[in-house]
PDB file of N, CA and C in Angstrom:
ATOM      1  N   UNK A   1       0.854  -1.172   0.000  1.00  0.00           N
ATOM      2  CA  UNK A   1       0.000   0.000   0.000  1.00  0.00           C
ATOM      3  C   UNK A   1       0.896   1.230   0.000  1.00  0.00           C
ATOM      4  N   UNK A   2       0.455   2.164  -0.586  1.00  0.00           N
ATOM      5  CA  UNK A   2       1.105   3.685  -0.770  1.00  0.00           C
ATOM      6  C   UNK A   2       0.402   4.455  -0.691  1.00  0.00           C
ATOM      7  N   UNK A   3       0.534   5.110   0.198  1.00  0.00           N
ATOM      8  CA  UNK A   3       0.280   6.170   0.843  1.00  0.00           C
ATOM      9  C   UNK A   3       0.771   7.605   0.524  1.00  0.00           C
ATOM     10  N   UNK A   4       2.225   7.869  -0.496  1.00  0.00           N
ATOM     11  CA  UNK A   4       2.632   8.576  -1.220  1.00  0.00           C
ATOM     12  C   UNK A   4       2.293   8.540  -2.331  1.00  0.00           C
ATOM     13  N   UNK A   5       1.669   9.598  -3.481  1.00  0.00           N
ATOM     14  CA  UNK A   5       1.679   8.774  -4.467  1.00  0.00           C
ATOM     15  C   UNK A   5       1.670  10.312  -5.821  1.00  0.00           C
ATOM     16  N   UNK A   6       1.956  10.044  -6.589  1.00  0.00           N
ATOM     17  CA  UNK A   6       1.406  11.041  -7.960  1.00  0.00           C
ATOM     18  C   UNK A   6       0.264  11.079  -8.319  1.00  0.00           C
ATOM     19  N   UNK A   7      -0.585  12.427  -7.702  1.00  0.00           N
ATOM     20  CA  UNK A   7      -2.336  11.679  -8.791  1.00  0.00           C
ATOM     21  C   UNK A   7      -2.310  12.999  -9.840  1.00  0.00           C
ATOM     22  N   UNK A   8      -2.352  13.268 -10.918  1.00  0.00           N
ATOM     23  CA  UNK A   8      -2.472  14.643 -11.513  1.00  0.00           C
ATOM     24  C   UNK A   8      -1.338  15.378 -11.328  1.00  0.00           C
ATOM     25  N   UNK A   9      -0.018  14.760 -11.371  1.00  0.00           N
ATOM     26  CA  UNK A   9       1.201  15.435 -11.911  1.00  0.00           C
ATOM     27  C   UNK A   9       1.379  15.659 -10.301  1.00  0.00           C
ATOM     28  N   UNK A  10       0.688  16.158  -9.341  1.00  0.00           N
ATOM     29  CA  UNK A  10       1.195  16.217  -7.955  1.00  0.00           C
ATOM     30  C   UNK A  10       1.186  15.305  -7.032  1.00  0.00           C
ATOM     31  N   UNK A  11       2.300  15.555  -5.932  1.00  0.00           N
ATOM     32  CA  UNK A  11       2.656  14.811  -4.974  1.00  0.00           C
ATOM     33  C   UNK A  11       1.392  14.384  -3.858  1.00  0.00           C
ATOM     34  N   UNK A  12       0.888  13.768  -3.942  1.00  0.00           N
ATOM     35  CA  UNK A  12      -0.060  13.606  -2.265  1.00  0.00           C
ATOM     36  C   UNK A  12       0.279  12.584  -1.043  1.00  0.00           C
ATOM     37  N   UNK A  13       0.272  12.604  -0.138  1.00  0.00           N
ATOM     38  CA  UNK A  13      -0.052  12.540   0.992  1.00  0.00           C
ATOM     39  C   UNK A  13      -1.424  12.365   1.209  1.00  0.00           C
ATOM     40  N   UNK A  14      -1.845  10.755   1.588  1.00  0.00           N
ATOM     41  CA  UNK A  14      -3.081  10.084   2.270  1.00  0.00           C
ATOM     42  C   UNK A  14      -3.860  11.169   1.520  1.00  0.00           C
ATOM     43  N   UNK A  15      -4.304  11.434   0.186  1.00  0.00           N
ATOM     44  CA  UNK A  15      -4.901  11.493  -0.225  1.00  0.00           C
ATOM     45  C   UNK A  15      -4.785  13.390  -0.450  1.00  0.00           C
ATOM     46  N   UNK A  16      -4.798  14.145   0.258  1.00  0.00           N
ATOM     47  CA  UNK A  16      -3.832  15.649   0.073  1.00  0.00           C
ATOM     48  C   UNK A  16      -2.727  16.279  -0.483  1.00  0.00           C
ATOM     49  N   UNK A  17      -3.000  17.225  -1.104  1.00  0.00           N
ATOM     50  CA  UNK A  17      -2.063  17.658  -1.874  1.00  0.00           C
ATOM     51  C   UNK A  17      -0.953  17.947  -0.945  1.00  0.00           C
ATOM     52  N   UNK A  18       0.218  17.666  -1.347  1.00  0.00           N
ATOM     53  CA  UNK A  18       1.557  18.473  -0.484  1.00  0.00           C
ATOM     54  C   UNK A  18       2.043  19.580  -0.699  1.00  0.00           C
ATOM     55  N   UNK A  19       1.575  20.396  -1.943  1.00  0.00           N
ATOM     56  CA  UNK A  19       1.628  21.752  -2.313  1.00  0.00           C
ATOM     57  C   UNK A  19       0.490  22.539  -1.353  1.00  0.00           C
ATOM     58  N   UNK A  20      -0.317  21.836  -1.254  1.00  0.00           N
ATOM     59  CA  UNK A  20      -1.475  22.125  -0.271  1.00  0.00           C
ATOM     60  C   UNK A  20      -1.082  22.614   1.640  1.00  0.00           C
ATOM     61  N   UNK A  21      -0.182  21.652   1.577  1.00  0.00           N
ATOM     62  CA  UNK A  21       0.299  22.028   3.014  1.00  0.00           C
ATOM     63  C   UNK A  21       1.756  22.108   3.078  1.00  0.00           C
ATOM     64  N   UNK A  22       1.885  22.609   2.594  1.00  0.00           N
ATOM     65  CA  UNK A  22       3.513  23.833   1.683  1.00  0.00           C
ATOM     66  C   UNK A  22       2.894  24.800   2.019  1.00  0.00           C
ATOM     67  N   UNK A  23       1.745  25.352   1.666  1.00  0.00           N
ATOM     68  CA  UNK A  23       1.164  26.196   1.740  1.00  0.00           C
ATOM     69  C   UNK A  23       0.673  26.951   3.240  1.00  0.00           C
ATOM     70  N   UNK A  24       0.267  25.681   3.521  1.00  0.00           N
ATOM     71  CA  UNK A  24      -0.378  26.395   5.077  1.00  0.00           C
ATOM     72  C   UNK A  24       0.773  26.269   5.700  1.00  0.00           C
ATOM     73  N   UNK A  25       1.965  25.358   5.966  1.00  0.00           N
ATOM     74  CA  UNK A  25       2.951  25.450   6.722  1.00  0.00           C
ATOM     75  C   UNK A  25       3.912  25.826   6.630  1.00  0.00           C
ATOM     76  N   UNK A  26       4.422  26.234   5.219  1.00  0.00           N
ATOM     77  CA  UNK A  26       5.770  27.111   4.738  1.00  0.00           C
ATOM     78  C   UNK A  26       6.491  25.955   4.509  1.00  0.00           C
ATOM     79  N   UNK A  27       7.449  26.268   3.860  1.00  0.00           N
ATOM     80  CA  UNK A  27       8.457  25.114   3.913  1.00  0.00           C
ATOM     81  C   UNK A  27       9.781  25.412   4.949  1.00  0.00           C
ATOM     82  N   UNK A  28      11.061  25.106   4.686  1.00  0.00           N
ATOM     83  CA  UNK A  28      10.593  22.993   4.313  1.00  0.00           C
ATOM     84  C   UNK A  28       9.939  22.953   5.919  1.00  0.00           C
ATOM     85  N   UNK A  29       9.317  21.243   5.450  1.00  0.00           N
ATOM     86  CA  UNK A  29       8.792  21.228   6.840  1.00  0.00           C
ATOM     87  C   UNK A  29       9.059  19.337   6.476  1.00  0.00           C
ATOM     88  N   UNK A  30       8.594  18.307   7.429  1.00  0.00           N
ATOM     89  CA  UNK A  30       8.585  16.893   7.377  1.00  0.00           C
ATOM     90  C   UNK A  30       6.679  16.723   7.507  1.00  0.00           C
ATOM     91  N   UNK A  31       6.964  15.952   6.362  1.00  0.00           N
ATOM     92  CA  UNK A  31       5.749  15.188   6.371  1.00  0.00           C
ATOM     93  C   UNK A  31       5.549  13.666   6.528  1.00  0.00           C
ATOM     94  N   UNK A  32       4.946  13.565   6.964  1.00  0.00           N
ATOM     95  CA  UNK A  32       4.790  12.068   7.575  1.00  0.00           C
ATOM     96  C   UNK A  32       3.279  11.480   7.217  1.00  0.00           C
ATOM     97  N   UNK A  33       2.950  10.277   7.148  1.00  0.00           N
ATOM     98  CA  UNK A  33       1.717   9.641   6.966  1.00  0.00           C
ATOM     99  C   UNK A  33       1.594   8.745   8.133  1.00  0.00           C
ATOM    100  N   UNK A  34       1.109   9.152   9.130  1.00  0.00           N
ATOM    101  CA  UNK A  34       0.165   8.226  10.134  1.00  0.00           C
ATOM    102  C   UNK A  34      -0.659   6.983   9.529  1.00  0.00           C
ATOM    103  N   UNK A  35      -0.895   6.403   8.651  1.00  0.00           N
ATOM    104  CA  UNK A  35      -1.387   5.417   8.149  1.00  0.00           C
ATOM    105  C   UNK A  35      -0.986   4.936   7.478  1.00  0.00           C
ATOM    106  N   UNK A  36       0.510   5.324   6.790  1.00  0.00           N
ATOM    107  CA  UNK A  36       1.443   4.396   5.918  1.00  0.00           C
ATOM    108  C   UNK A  36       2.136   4.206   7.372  1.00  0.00           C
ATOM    109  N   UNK A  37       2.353   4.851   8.448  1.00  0.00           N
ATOM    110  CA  UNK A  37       3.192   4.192   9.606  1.00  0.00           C
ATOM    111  C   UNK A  37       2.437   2.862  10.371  1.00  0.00           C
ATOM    112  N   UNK A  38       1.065   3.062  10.749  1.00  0.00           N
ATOM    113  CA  UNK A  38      -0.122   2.228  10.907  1.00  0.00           C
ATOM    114  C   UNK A  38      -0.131   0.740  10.058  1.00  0.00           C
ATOM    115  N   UNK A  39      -0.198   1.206   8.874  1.00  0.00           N
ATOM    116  CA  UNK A  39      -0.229  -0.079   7.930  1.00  0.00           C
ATOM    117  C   UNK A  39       1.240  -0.762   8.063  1.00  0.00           C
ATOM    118  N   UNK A  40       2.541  -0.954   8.092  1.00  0.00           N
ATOM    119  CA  UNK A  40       3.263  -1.712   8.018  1.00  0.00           C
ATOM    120  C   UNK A  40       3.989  -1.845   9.291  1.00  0.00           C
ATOM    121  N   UNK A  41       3.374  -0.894  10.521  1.00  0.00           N
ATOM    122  CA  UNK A  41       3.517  -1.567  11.648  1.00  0.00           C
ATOM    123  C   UNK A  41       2.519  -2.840  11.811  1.00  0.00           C
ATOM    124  N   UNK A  42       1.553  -2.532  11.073  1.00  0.00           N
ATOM    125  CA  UNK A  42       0.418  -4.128  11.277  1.00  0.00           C
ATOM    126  C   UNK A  42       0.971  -4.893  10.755  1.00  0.00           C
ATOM    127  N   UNK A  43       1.732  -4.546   9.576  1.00  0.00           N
ATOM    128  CA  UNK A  43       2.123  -5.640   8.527  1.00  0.00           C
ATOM    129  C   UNK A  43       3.041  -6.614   9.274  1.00  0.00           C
ATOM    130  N   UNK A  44       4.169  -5.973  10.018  1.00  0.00           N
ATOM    131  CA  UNK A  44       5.273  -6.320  10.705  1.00  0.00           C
ATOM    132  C   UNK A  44       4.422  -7.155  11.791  1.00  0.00           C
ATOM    133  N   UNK A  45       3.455  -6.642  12.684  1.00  0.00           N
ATOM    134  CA  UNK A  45       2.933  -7.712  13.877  1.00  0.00           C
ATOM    135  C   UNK A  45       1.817  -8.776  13.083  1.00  0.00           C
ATOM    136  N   UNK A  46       1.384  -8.715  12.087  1.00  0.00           N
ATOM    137  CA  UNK A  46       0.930  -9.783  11.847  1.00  0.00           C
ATOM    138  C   UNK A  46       2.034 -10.883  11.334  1.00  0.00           C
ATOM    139  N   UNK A  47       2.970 -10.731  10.833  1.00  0.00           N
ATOM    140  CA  UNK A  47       3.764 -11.767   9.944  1.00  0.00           C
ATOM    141  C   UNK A  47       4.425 -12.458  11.828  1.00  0.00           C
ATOM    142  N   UNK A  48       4.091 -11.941  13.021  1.00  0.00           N
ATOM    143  CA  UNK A  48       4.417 -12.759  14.100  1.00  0.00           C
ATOM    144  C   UNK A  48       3.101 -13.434  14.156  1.00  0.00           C
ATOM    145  N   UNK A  49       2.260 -13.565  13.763  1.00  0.00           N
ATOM    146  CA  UNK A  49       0.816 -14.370  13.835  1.00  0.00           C
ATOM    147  C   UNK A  49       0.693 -14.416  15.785  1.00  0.00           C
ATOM    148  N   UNK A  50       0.463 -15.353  16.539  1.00  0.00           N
ATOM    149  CA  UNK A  50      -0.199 -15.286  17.683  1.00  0.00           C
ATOM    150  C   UNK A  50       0.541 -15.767  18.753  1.00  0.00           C
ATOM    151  N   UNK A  51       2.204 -15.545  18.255  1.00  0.00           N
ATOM    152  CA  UNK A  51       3.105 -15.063  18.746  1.00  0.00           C
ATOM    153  C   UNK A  51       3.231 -13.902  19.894  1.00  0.00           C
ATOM    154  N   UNK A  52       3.344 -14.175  21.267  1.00  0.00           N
ATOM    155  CA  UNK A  52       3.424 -13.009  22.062  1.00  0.00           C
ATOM    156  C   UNK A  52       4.814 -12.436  21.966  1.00  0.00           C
ATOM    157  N   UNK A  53       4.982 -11.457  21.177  1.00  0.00           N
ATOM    158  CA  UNK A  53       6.107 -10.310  20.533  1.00  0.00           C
ATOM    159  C   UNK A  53       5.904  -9.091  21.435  1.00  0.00           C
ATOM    160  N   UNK A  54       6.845  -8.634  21.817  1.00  0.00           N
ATOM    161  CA  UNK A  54       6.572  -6.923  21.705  1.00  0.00           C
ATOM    162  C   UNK A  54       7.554  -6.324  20.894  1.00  0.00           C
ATOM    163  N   UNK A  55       6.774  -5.655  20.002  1.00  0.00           N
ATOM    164  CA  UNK A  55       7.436  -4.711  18.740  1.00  0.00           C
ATOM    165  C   UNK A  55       8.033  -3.514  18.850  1.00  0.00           C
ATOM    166  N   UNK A  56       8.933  -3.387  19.014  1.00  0.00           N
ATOM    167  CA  UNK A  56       9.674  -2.218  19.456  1.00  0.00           C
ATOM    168  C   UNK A  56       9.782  -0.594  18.386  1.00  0.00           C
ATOM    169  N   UNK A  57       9.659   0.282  18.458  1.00  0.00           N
ATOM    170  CA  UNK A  57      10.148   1.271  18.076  1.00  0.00           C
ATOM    171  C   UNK A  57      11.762   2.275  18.240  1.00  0.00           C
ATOM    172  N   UNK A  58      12.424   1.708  17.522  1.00  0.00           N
ATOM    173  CA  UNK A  58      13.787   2.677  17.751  1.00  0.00           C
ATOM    174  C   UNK A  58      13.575   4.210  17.600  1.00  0.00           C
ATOM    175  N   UNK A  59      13.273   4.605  19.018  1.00  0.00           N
ATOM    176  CA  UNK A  59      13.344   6.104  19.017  1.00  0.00           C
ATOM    177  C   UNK A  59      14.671   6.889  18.306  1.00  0.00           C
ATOM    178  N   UNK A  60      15.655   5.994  17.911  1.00  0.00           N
ATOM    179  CA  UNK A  60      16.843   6.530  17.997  1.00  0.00           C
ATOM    180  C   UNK A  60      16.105   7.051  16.344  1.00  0.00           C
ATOM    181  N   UNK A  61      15.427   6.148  15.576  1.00  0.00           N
ATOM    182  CA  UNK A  61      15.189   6.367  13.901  1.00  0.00           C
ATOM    183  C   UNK A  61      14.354   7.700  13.269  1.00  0.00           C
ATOM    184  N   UNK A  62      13.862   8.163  14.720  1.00  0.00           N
ATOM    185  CA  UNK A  62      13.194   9.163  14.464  1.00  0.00           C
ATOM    186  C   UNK A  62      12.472   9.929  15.627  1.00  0.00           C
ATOM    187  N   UNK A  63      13.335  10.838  16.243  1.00  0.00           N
ATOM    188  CA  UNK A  63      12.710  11.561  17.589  1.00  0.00           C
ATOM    189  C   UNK A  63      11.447  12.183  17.644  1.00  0.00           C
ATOM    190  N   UNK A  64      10.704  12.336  16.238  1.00  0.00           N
ATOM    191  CA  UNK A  64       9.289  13.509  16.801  1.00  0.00           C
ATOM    192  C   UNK A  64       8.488  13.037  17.573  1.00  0.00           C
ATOM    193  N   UNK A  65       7.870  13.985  18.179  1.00  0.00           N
ATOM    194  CA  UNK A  65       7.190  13.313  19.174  1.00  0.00           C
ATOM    195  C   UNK A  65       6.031  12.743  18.594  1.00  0.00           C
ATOM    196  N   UNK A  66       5.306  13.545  18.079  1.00  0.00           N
ATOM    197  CA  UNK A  66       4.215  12.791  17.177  1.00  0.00           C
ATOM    198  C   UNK A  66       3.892  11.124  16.730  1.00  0.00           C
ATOM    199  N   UNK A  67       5.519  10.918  15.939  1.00  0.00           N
ATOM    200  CA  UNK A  67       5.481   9.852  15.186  1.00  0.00           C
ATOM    201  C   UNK A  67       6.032   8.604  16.089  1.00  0.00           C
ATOM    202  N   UNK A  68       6.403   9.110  17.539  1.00  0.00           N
ATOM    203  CA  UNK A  68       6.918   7.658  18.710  1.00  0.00           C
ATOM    204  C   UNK A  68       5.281   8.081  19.648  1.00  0.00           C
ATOM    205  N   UNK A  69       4.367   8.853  19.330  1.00  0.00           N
ATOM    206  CA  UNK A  69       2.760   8.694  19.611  1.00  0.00           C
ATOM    207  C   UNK A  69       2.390   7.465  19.499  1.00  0.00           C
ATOM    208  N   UNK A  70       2.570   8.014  17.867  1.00  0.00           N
ATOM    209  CA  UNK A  70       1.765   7.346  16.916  1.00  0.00           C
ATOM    210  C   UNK A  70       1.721   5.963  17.199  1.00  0.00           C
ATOM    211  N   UNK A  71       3.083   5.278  17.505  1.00  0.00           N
ATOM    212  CA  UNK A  71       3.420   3.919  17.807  1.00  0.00           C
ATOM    213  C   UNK A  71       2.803   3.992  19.170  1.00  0.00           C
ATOM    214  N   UNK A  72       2.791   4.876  19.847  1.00  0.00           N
ATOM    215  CA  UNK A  72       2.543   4.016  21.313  1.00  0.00           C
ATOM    216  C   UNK A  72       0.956   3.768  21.016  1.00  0.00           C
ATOM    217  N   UNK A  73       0.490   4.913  20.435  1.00  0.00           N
ATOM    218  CA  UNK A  73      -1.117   4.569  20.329  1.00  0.00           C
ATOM    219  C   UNK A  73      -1.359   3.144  19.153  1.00  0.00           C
ATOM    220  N   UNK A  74      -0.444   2.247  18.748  1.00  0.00           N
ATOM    221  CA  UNK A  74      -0.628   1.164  17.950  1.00  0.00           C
ATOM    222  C   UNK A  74      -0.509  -0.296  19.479  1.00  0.00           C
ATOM    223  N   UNK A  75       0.175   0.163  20.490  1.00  0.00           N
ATOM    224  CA  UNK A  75       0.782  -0.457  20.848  1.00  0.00           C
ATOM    225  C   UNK A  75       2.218  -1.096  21.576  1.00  0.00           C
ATOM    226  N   UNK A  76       3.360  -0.500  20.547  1.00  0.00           N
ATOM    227  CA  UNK A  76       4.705  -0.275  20.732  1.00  0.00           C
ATOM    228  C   UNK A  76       4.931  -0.281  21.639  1.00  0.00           C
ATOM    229  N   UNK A  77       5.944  -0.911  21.946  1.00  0.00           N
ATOM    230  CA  UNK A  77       7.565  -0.352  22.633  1.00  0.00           C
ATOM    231  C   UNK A  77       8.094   0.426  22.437  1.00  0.00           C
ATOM    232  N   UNK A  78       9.185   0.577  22.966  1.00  0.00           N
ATOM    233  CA  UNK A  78      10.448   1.549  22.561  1.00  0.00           C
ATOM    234  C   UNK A  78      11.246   1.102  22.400  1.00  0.00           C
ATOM    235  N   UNK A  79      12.096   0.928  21.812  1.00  0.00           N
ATOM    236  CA  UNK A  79      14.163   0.712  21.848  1.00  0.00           C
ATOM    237  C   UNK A  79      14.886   1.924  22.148  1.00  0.00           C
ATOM    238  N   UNK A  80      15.187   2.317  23.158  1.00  0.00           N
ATOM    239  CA  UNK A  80      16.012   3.386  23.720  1.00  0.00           C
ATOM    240  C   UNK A  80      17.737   3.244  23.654  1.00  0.00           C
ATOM    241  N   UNK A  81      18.460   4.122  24.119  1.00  0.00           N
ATOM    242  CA  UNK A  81      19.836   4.436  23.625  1.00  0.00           C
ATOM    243  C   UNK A  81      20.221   5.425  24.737  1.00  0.00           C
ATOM    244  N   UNK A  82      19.268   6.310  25.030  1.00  0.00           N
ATOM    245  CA  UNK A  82      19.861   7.350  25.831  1.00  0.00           C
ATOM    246  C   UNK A  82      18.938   7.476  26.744  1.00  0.00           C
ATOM    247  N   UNK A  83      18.851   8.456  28.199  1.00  0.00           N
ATOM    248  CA  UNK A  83      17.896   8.535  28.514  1.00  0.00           C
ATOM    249  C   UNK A  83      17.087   9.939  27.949  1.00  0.00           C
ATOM    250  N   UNK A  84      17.319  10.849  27.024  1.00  0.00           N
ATOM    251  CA  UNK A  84      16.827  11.783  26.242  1.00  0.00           C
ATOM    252  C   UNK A  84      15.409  11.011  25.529  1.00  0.00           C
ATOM    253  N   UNK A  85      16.155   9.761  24.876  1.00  0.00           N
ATOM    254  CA  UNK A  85      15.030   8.905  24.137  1.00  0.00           C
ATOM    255  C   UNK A  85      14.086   8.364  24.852  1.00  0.00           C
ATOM    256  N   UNK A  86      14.170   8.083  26.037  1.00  0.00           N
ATOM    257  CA  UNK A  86      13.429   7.345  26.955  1.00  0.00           C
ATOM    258  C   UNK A  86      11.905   8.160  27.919  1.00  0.00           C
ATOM    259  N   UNK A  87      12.590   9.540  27.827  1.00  0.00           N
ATOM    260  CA  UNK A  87      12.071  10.580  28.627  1.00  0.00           C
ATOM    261  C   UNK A  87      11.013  10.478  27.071  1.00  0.00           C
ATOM    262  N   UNK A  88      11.810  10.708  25.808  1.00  0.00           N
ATOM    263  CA  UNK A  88      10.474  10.889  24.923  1.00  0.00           C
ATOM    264  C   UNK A  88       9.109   9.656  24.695  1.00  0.00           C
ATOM    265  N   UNK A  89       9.948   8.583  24.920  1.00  0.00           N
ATOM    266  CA  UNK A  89       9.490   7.502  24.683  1.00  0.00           C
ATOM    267  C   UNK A  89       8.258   7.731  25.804  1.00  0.00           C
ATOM    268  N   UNK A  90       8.399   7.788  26.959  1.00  0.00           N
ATOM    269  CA  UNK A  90       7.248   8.078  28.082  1.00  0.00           C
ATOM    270  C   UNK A  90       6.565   8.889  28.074  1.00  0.00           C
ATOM    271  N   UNK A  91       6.608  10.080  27.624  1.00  0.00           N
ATOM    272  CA  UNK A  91       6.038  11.434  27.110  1.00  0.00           C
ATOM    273  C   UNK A  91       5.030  10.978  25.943  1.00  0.00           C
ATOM    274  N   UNK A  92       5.559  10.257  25.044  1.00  0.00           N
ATOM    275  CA  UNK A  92       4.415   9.386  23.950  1.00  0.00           C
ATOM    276  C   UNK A  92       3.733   8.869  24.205  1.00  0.00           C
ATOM    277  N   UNK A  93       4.049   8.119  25.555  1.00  0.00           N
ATOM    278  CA  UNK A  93       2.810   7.112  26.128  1.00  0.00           C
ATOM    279  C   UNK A  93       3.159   5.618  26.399  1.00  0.00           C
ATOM    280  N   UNK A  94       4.490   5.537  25.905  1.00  0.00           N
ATOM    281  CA  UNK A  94       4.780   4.225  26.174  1.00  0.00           C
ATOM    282  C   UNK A  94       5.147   3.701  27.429  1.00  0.00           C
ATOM    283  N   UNK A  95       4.453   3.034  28.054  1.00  0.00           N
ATOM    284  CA  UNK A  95       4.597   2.450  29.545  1.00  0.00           C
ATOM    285  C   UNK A  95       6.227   2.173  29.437  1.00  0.00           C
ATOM    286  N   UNK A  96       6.530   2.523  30.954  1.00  0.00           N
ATOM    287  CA  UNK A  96       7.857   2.062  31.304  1.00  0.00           C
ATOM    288  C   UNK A  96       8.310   0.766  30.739  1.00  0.00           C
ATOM    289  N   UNK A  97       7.324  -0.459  30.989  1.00  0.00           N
ATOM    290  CA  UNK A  97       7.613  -1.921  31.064  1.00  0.00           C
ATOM    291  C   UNK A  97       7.805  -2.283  29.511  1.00  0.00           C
ATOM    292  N   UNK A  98       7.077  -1.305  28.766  1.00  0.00           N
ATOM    293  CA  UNK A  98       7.468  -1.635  27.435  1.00  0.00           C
ATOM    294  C   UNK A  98       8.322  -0.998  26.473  1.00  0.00           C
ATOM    295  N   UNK A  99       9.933  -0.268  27.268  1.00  0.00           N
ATOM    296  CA  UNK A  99      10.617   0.537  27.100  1.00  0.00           C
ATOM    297  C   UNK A  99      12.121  -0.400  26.981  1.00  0.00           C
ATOM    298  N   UNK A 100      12.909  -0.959  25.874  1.00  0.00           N
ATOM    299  CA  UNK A 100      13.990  -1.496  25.993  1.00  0.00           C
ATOM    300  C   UNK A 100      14.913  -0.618  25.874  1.00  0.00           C
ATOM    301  N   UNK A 101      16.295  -0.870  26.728  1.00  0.00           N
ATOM    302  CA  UNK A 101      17.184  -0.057  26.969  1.00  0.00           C
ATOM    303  C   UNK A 101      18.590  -0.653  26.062  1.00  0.00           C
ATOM    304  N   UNK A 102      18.592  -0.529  25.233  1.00  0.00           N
ATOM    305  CA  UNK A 102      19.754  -1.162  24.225  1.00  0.00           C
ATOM    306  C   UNK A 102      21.086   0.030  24.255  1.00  0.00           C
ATOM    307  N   UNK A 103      21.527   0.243  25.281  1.00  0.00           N
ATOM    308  CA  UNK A 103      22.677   0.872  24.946  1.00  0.00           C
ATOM    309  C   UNK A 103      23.747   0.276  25.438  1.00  0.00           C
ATOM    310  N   UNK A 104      25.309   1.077  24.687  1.00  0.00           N
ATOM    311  CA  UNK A 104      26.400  -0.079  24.830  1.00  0.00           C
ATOM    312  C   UNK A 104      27.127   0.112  26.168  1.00  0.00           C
TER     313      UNK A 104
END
C-alpha cells in the first residue's frame, strides 16, 4: 500500500495535496503519513501471527514526538539508547515496562 503517491502530476499525501500544506505550513517542513506508519507496523505484527512479541520502536530512527505517539497509540515499545530517548518515549505514552534499553 502507498500512501505517497502522484495523482495529476502532484505529490499527495493520504490522499492531500503536499503543495497544499507547503502552503499552510511554509516550507521545508517533514511530512509524515500516520497510516502508511499504521499499515506496516500491522504488517510487521501480523507476519508474528499469535506469537506473544513486543514490537519495538527505535526512538533513535526518528525523535518527533508525534510519530513515537503514533506507535505508542498502535501499541509499541520503545528501543532506547539514551535517557533523552526514553524521557520521549514516556512522554508518547509508552509504559515504562514496554521501554527497551539497548545501549552499549
Amino acid at each position: 500500500m502507498n500512501f505517497f503517491e502522484y495523482r495529476d502530476g502532484e505529490m499527495t499525501v493520504e490522499n492531500v495535496k503536499v503543495a497544499d500544506i507547503a502552503k499552510q505550513v511554509g516550507t521545508p517542513f517533514y511530512l509524515y503519513s500516520s497510516a502508511s506508519l499504521a499499515y506496516q507496523y500491522n504488517q510487521f505484527k501480523e507476519a508474528f501471527g499469535d506469537l506473544d512479541v513486543l514490537i519495538c520502536y527505535a526512538v533513535k530512527a526518528n525523535t518527533n514526538q508525534s510519530v513515537i505517539k503514533s506507535f505508542a497509540e498502535m501499541g509499541s515499545g520503545a528501543d532506547v539508547v539514551s535517557e533523552g530517548e526514553m524521557r520521549r518515549a514516556l512522554l508518547a505514552g509508552i509504559p515504562a515496562k514496554k521501554i527497551v534499553y539497548s545501549g552499549v
